[in-house]
C-alpha atoms as a PDB file:
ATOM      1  CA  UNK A   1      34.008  26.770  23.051  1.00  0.00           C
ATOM      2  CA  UNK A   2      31.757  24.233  25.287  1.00  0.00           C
ATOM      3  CA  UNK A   3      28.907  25.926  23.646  1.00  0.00           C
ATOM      4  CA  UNK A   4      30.140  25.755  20.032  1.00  0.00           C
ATOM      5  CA  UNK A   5      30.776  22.263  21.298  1.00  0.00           C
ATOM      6  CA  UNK A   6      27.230  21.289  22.761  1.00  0.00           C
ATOM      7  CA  UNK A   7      25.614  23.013  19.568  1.00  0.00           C
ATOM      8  CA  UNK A   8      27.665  20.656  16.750  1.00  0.00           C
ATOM      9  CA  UNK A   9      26.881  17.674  18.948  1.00  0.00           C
ATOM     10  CA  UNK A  10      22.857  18.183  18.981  1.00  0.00           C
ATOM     11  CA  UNK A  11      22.882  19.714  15.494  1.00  0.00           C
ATOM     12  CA  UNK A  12      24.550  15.796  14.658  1.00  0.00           C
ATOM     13  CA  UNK A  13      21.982  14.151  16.468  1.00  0.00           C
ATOM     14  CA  UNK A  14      19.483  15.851  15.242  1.00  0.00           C
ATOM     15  CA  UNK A  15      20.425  14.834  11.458  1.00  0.00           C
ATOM     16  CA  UNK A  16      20.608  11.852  12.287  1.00  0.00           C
ATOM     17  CA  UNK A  17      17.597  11.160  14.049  1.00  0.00           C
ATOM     18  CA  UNK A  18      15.447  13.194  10.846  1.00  0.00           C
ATOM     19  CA  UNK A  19      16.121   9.988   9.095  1.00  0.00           C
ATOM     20  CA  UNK A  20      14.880   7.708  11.133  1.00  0.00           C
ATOM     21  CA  UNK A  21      12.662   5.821   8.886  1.00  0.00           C
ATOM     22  CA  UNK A  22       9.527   4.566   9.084  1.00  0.00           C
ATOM     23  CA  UNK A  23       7.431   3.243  12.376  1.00  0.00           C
ATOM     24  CA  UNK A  24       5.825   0.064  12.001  1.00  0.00           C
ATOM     25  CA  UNK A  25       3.618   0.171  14.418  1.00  0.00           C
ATOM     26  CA  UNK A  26       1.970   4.081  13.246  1.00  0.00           C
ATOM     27  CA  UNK A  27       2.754   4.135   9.301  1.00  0.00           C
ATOM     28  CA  UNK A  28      -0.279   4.067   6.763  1.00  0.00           C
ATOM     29  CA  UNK A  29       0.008   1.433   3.840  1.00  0.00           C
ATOM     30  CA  UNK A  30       1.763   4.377   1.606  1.00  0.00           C
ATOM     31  CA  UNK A  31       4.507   5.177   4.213  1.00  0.00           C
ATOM     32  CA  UNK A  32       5.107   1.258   4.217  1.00  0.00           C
ATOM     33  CA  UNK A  33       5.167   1.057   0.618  1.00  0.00           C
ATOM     34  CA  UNK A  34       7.862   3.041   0.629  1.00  0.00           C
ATOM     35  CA  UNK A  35      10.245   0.283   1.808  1.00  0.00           C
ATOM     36  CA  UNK A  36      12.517  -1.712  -0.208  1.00  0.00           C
ATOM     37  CA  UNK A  37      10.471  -5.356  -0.931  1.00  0.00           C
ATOM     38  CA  UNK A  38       7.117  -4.327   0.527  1.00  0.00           C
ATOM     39  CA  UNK A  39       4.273  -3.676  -1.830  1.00  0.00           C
ATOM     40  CA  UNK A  40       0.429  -2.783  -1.516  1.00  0.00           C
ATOM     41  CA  UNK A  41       0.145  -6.696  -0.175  1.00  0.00           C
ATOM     42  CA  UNK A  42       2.963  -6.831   2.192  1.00  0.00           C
ATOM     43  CA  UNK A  43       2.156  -3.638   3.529  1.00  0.00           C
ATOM     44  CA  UNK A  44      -1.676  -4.366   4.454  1.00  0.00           C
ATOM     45  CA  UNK A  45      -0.445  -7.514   5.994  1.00  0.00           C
ATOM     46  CA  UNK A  46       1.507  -5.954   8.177  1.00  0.00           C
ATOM     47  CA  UNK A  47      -1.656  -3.585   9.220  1.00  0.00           C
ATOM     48  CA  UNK A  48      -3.578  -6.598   9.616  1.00  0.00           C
ATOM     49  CA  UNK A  49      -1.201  -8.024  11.845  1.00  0.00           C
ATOM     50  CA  UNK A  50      -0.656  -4.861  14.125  1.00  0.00           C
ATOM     51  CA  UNK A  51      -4.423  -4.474  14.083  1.00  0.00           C
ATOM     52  CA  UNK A  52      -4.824  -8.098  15.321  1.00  0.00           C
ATOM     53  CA  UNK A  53      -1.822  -8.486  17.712  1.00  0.00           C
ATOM     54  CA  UNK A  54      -0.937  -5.482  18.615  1.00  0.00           C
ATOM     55  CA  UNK A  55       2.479  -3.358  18.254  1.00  0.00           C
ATOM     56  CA  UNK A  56       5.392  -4.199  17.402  1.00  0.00           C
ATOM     57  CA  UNK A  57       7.672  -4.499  20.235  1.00  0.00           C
ATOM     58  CA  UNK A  58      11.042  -5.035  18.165  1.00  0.00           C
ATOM     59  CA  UNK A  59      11.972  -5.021  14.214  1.00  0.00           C
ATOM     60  CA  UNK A  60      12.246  -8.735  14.362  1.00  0.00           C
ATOM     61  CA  UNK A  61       8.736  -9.286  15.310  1.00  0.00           C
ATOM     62  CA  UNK A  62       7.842  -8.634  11.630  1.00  0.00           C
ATOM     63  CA  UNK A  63       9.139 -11.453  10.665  1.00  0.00           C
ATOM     64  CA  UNK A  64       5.861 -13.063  12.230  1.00  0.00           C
ATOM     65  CA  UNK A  65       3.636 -11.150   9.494  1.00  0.00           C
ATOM     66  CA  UNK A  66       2.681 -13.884   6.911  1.00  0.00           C
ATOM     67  CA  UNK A  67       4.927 -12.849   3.795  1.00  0.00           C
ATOM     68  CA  UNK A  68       7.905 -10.945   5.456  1.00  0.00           C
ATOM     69  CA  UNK A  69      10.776 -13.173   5.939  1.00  0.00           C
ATOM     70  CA  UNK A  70      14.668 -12.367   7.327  1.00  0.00           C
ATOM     71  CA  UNK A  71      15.196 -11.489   3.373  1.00  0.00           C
ATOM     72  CA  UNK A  72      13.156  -8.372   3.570  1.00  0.00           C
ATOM     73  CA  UNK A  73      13.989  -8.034   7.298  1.00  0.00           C
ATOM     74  CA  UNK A  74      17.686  -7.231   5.705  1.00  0.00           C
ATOM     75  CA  UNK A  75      16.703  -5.380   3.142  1.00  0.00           C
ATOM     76  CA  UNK A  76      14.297  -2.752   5.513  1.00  0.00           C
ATOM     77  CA  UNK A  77      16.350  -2.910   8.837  1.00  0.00           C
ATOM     78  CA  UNK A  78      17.582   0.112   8.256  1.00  0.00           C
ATOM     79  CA  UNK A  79      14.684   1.891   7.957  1.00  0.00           C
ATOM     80  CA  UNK A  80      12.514   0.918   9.975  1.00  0.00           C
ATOM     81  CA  UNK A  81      11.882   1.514  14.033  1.00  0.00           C
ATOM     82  CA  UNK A  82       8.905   0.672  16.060  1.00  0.00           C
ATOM     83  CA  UNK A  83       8.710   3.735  18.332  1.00  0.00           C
ATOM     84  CA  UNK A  84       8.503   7.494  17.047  1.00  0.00           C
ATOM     85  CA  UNK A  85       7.473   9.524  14.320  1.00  0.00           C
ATOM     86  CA  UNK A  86       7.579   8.029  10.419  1.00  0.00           C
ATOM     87  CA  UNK A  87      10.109   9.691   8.607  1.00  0.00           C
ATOM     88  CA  UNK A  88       9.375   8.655   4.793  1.00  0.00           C
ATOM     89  CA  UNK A  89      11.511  10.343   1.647  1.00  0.00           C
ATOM     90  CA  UNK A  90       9.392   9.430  -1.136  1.00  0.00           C
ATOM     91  CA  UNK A  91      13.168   8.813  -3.079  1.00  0.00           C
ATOM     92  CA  UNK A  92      13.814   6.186  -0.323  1.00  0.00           C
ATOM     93  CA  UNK A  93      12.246   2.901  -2.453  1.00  0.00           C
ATOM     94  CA  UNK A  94      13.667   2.994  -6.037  1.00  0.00           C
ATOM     95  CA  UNK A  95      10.950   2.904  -9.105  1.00  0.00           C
ATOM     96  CA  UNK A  96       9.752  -0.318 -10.134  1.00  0.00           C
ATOM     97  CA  UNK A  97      11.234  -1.596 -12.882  1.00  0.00           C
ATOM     98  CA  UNK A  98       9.315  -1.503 -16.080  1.00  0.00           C
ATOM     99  CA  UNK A  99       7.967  -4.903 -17.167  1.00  0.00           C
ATOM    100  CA  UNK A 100       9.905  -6.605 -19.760  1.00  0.00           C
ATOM    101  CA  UNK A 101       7.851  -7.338 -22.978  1.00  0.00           C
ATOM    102  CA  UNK A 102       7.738 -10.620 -24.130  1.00  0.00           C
ATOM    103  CA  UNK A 103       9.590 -11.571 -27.716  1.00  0.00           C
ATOM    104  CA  UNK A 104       6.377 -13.668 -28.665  1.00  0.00           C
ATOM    105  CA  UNK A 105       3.756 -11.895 -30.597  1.00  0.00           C
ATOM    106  CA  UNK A 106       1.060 -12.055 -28.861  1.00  0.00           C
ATOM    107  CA  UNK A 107      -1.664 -14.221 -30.648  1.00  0.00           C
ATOM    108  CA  UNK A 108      -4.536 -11.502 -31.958  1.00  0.00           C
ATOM    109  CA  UNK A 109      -7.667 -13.043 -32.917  1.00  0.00           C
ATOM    110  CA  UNK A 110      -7.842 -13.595 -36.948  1.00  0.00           C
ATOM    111  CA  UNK A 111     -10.676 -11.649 -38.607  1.00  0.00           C
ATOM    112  CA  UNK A 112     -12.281 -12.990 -41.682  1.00  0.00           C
ATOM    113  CA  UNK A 113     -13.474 -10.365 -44.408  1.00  0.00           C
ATOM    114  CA  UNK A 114     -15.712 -11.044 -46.968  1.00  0.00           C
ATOM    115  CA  UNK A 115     -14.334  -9.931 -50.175  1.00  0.00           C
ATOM    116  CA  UNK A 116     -16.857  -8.127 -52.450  1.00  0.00           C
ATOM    117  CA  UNK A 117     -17.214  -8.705 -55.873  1.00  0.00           C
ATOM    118  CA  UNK A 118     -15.456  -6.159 -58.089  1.00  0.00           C
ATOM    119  CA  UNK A 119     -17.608  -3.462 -59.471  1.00  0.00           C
ATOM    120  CA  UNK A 120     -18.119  -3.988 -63.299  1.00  0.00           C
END
């Protein structure tokens, strides 16, 4: 029984540890992408900022990357750590929302034609 036990209790940590999320302080610009809020911009500033000062020592030190403010902080806590392997389900970060069209034509330059005389 101890064993059955010991085996449903690592089996648990185990799951959930597999989604640990993604390392700030390891994951390429894709992996970062994949965050809720963090695009191709966001995500090489907070390469640049690793690269220039070093790793992360807590989730709220990304709030010093130029960009990333306690809104996103909120939005990513969750899935984000800054020790470990990146974890990254590409279904984490829903699609981006088509653009909406605008209701105003949009102005197409006007093209004069000649007219030709009518054959007679």
């Amino acid at each position: 029984m101890k064993k059955l036990l010991l085996l449903i209790v690592t089996l648990f940590a185990l799951v959930t540890t597999a989604h640990a999320g993604v390392n700030i302080n390891t994951a390429t610009q894709a992996e970062l992408e994949t965050l809720q809020g963090v695009g191709p911009g966001k995500a090489k500033a907070i390469i640049n900022y690793r690269t220039k000062n070093g790793p992360f020592k807590s989730v709220d030190d990304l709030e010093k990357v130029e960009g990333i403010g306690p809104g996103i902080i909120k939005q990513v806590r969750k899935d984000i750590v800054v020790s470990g392997a990146t974890t990254v389900n590409k279904q984490d970060k829903p699609a981006a929302k088509p653009e909406e069209k605008s209701s105003k034509k949009e102005d197409k330059p006007v093209v004069k034609q000649e007219k030709k005389p009518a054959p007679k």
